[in-house]
PDB file of N, CA and C in Angstrom:
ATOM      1  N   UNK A   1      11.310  17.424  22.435  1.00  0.00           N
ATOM      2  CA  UNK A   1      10.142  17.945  21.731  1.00  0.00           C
ATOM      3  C   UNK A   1       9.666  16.917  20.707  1.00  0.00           C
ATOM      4  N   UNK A   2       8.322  16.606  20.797  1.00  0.00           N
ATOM      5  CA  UNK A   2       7.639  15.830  20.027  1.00  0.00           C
ATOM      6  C   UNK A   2       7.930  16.238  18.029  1.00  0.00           C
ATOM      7  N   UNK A   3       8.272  15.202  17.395  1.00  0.00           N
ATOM      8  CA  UNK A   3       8.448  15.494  15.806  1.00  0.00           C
ATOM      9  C   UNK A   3       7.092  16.154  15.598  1.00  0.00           C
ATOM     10  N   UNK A   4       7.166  16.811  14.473  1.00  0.00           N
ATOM     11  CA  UNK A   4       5.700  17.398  14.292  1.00  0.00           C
ATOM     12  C   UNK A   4       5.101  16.553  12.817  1.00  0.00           C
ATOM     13  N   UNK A   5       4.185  16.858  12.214  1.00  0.00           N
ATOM     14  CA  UNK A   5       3.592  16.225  11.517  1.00  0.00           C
ATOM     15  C   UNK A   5       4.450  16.050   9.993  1.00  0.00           C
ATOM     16  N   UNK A   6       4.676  17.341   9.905  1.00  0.00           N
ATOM     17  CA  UNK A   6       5.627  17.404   8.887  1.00  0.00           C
ATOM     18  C   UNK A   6       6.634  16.507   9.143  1.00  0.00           C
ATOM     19  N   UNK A   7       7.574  16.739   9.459  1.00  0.00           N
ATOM     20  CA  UNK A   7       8.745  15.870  10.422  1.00  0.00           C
ATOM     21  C   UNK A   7       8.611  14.235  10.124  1.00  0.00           C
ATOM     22  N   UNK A   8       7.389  13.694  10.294  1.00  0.00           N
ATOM     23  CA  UNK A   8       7.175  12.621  10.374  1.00  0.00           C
ATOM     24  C   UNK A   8       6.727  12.084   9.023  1.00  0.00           C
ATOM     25  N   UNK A   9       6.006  13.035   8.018  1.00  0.00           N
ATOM     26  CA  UNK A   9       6.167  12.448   6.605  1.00  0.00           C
ATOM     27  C   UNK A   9       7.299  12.836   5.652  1.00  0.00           C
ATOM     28  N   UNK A  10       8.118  13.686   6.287  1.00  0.00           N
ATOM     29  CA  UNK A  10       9.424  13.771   5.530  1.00  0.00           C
ATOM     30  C   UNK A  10      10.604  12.438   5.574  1.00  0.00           C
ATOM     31  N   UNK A  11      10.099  11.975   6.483  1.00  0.00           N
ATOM     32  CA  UNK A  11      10.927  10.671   7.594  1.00  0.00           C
ATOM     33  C   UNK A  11      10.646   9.615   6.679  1.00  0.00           C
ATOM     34  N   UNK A  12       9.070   9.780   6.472  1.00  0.00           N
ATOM     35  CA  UNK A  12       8.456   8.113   6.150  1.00  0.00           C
ATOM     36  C   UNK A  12       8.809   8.372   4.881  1.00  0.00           C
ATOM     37  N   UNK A  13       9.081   9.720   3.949  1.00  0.00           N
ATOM     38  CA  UNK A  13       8.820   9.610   2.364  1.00  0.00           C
ATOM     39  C   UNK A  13      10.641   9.471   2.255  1.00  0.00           C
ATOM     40  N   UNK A  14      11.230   9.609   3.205  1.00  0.00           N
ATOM     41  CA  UNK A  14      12.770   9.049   2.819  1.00  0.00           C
ATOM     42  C   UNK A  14      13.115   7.434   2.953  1.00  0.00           C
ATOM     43  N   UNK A  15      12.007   6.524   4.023  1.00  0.00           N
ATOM     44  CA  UNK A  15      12.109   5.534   4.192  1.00  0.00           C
ATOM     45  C   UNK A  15      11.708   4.881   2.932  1.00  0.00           C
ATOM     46  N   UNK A  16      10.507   5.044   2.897  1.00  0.00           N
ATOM     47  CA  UNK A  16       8.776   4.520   1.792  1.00  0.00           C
ATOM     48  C   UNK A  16       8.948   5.088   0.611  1.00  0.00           C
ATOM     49  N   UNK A  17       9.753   4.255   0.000  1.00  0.00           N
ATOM     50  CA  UNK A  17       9.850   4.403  -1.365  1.00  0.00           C
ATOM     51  C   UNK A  17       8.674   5.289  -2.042  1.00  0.00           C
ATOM     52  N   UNK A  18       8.406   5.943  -2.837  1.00  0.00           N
ATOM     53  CA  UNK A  18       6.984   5.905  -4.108  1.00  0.00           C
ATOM     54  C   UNK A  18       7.166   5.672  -4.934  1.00  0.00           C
ATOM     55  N   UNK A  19       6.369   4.850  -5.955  1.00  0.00           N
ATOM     56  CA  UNK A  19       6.304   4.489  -7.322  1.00  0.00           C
ATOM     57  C   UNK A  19       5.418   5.327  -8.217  1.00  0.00           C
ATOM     58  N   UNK A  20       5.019   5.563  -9.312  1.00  0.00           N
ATOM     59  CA  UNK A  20       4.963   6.137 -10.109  1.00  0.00           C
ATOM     60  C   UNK A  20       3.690   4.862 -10.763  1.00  0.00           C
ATOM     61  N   UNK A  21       2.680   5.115 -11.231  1.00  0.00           N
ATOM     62  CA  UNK A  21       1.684   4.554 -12.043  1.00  0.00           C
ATOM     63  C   UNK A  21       2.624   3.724 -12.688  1.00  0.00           C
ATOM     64  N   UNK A  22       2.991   4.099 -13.716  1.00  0.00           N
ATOM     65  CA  UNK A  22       3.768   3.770 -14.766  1.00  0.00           C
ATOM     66  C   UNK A  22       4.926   2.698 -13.898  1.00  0.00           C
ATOM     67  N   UNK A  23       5.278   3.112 -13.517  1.00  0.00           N
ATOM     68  CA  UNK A  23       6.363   1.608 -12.488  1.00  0.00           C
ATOM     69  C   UNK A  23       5.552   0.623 -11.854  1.00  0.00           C
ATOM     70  N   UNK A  24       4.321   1.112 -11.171  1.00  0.00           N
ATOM     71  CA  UNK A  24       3.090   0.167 -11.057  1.00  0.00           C
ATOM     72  C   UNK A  24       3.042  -0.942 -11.733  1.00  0.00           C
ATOM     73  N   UNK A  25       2.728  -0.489 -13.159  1.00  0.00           N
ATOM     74  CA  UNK A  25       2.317  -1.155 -14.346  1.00  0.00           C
ATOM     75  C   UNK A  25       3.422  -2.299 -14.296  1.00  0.00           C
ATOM     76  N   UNK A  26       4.378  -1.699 -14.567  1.00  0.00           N
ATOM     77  CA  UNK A  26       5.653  -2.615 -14.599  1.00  0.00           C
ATOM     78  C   UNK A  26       5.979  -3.587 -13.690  1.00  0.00           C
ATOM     79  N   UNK A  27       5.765  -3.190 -12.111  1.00  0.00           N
ATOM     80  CA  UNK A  27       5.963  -4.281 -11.415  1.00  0.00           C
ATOM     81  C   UNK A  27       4.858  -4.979 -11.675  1.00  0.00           C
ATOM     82  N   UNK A  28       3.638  -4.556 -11.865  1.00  0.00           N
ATOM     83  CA  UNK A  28       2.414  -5.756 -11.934  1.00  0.00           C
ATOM     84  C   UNK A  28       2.780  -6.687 -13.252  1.00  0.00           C
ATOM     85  N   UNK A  29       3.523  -6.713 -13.978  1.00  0.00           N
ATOM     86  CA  UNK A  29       3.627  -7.195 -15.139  1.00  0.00           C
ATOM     87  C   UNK A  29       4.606  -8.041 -14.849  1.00  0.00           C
ATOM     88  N   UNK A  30       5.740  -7.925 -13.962  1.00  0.00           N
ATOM     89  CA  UNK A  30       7.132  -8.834 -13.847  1.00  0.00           C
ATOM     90  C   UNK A  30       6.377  -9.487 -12.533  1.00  0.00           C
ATOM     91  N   UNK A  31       5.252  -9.169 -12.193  1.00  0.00           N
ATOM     92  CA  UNK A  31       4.985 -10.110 -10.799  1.00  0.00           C
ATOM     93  C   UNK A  31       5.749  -9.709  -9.354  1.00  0.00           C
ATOM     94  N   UNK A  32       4.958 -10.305  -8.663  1.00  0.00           N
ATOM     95  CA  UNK A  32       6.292 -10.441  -7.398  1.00  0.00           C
ATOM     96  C   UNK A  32       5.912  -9.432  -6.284  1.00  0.00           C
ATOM     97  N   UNK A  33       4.759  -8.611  -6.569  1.00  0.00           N
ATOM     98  CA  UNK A  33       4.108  -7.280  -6.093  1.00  0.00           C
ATOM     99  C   UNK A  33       2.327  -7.490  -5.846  1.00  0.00           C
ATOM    100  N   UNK A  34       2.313  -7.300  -4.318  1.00  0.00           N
ATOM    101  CA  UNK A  34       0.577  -7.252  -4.220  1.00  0.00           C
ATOM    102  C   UNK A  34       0.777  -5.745  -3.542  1.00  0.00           C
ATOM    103  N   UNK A  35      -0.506  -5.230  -4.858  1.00  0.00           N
ATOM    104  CA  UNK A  35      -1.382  -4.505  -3.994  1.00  0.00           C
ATOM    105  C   UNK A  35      -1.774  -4.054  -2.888  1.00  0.00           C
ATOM    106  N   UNK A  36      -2.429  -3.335  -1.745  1.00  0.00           N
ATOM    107  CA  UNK A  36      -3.278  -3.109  -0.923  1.00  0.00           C
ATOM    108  C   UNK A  36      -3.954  -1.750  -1.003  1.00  0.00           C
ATOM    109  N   UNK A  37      -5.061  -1.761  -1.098  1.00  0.00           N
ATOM    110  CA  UNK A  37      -5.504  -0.813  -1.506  1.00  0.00           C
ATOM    111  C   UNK A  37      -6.289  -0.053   0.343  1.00  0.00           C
ATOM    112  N   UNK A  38      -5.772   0.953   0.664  1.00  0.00           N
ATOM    113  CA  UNK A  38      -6.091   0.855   1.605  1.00  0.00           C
ATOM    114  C   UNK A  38      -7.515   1.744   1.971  1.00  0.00           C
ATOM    115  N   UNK A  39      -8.129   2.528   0.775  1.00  0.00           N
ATOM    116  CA  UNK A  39      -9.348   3.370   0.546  1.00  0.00           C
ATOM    117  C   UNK A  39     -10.708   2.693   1.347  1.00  0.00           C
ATOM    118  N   UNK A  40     -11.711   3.310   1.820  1.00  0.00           N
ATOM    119  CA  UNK A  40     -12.584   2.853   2.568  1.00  0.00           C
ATOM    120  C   UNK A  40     -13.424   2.554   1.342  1.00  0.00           C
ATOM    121  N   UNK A  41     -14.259   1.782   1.977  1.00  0.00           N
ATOM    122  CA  UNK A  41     -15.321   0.538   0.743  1.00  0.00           C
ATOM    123  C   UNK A  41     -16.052   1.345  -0.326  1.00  0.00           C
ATOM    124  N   UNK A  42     -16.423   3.027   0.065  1.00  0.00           N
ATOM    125  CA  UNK A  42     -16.989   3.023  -0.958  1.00  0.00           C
ATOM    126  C   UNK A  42     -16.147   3.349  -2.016  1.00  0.00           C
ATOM    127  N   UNK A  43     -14.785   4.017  -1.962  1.00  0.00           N
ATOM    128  CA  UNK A  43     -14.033   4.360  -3.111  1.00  0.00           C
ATOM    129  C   UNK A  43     -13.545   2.872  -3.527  1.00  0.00           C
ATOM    130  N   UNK A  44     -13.294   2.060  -3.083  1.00  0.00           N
ATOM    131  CA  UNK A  44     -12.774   0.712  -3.191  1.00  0.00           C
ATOM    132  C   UNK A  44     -14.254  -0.205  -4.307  1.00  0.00           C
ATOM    133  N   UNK A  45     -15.363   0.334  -4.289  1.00  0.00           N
ATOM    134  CA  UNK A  45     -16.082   0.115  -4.759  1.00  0.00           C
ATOM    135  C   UNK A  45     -16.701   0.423  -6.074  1.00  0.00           C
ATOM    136  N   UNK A  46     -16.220   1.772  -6.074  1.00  0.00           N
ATOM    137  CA  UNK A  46     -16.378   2.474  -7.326  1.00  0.00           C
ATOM    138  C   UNK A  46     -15.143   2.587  -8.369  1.00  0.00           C
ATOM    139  N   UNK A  47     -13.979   1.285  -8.041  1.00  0.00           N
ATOM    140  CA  UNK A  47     -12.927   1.192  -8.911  1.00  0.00           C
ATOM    141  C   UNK A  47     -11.575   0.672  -8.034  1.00  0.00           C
ATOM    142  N   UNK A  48     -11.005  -0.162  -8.542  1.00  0.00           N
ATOM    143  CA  UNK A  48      -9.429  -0.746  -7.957  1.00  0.00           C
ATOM    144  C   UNK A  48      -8.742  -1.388  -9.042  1.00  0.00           C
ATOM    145  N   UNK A  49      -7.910  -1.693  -8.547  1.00  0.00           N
ATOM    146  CA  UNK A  49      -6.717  -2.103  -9.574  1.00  0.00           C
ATOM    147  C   UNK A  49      -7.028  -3.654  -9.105  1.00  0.00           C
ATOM    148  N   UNK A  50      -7.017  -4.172 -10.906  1.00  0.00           N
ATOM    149  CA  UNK A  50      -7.579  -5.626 -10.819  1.00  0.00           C
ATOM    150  C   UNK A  50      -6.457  -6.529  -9.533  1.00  0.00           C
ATOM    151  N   UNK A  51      -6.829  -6.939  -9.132  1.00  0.00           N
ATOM    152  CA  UNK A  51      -5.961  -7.997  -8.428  1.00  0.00           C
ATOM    153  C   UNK A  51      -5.380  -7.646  -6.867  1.00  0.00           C
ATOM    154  N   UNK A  52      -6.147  -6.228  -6.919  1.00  0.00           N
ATOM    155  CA  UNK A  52      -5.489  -5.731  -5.571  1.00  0.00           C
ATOM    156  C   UNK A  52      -6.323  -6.271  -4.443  1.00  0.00           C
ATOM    157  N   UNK A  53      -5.838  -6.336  -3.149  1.00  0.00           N
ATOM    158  CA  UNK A  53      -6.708  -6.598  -1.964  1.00  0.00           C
ATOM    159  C   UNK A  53      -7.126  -5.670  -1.250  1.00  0.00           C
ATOM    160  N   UNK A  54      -8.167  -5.692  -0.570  1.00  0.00           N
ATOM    161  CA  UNK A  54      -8.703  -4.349   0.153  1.00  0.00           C
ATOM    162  C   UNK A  54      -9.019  -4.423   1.612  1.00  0.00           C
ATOM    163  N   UNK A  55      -8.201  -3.688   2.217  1.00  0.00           N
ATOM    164  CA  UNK A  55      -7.651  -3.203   3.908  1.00  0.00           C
ATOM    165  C   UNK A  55      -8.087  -1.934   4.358  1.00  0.00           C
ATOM    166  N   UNK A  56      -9.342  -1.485   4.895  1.00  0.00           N
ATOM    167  CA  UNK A  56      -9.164   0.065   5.167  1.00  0.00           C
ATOM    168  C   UNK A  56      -7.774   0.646   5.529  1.00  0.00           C
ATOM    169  N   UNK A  57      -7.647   1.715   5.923  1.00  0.00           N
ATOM    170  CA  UNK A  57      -6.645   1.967   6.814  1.00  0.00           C
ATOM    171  C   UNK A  57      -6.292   1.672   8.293  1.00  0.00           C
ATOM    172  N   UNK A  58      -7.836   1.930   8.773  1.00  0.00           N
ATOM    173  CA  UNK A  58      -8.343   1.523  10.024  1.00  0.00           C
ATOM    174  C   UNK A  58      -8.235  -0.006  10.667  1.00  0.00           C
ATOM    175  N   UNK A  59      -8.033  -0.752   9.243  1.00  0.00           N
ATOM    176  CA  UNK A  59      -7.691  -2.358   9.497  1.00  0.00           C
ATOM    177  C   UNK A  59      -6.763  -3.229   8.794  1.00  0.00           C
ATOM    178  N   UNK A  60      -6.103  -2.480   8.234  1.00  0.00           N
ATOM    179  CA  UNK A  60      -4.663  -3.024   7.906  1.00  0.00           C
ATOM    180  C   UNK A  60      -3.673  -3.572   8.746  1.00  0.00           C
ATOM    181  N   UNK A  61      -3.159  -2.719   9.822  1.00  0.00           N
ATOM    182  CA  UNK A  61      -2.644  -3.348  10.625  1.00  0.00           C
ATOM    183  C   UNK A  61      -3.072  -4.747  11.775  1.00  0.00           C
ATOM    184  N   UNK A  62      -4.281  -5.134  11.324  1.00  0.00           N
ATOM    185  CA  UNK A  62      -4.849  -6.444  11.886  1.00  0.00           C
ATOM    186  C   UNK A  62      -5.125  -7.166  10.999  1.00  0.00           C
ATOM    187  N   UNK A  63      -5.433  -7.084  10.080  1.00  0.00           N
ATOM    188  CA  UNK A  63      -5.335  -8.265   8.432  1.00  0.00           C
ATOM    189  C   UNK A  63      -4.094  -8.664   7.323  1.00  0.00           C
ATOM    190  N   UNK A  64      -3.446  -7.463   7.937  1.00  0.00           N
ATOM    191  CA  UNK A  64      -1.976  -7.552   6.517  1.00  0.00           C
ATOM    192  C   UNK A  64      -1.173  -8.773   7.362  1.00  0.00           C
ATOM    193  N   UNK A  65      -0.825 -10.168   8.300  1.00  0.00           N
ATOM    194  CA  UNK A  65      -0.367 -10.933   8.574  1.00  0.00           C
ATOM    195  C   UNK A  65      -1.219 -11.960   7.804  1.00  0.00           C
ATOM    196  N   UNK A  66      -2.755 -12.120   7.757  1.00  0.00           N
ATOM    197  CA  UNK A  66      -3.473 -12.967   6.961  1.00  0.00           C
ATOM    198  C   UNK A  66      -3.434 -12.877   5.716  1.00  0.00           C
ATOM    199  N   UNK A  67      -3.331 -11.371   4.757  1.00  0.00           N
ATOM    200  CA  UNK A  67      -3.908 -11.057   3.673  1.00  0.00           C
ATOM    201  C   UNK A  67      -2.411 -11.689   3.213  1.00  0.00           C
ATOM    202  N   UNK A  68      -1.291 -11.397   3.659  1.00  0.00           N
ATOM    203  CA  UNK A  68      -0.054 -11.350   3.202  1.00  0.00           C
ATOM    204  C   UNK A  68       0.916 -12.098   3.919  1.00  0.00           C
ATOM    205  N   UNK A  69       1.087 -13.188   3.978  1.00  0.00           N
ATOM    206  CA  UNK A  69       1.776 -14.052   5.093  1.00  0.00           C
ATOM    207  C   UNK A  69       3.338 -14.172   4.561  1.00  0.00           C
ATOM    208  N   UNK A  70       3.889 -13.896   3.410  1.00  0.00           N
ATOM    209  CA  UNK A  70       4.999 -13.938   2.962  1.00  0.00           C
ATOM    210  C   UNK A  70       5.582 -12.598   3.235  1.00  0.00           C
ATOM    211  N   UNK A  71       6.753 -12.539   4.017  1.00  0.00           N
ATOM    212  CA  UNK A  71       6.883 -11.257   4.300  1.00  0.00           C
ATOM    213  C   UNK A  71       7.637 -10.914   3.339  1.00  0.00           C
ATOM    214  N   UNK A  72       8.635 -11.509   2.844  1.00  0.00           N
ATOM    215  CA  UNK A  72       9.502 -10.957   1.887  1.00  0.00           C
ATOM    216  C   UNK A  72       8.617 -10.601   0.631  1.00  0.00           C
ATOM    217  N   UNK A  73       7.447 -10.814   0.472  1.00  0.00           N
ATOM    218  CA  UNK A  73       6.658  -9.941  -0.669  1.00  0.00           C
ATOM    219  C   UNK A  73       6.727  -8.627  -0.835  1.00  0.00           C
ATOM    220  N   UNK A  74       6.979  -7.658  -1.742  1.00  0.00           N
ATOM    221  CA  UNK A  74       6.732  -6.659  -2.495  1.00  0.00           C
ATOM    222  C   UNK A  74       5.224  -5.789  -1.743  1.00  0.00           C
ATOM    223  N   UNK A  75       5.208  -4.898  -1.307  1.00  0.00           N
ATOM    224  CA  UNK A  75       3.554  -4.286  -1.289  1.00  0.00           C
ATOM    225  C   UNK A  75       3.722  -3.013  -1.962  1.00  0.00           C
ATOM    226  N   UNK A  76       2.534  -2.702  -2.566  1.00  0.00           N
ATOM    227  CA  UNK A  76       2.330  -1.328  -2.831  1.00  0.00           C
ATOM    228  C   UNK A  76       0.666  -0.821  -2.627  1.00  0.00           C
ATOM    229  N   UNK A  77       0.863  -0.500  -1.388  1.00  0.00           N
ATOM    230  CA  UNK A  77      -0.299   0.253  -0.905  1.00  0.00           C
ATOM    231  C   UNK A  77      -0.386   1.608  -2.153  1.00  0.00           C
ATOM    232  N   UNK A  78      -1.860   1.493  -1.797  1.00  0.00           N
ATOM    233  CA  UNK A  78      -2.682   2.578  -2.913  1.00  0.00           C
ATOM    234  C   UNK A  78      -3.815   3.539  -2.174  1.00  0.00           C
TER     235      UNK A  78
END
């Protein structure tokens, strides 16, 4: 039987860490952490976090090898 939807973000939120604004802050401050903001252009437009890069969702998985070529980098999608 196919996982169901639930199933599958209980999975990813035990894998996929979350951070907290406030830990945000912190890693952006010690470095070592990019961004991706993955919101479509117009929310991406009307505000982002300075320094972040912008990937729909729809095209992340075909730009995040260019945007981000160091794999051992830090991401925190937004």
């Amino acid at each position: 039987m196919p996982k169901s939807w639930n199933d599958l973000i209980i999975e990813a939120r035990r894998t996929v860490p979350e951070v907290t604004p406030p830990e945000l802050a912190r890693m952006l401050k010690s470095g070592g952490v990019t961004v991706i903001d993955v919101r479509d252009d117009d929310e991406w437009k009307n505000g982002h976090i300075p320094g972040a890069i912008h990937a729909s969702r729809g095209t992340l998985e075909f730009k995040i090898d260019r945007l981000v070529p160091d794999r051992g980098r830090t991401l925190v999608l937004t």
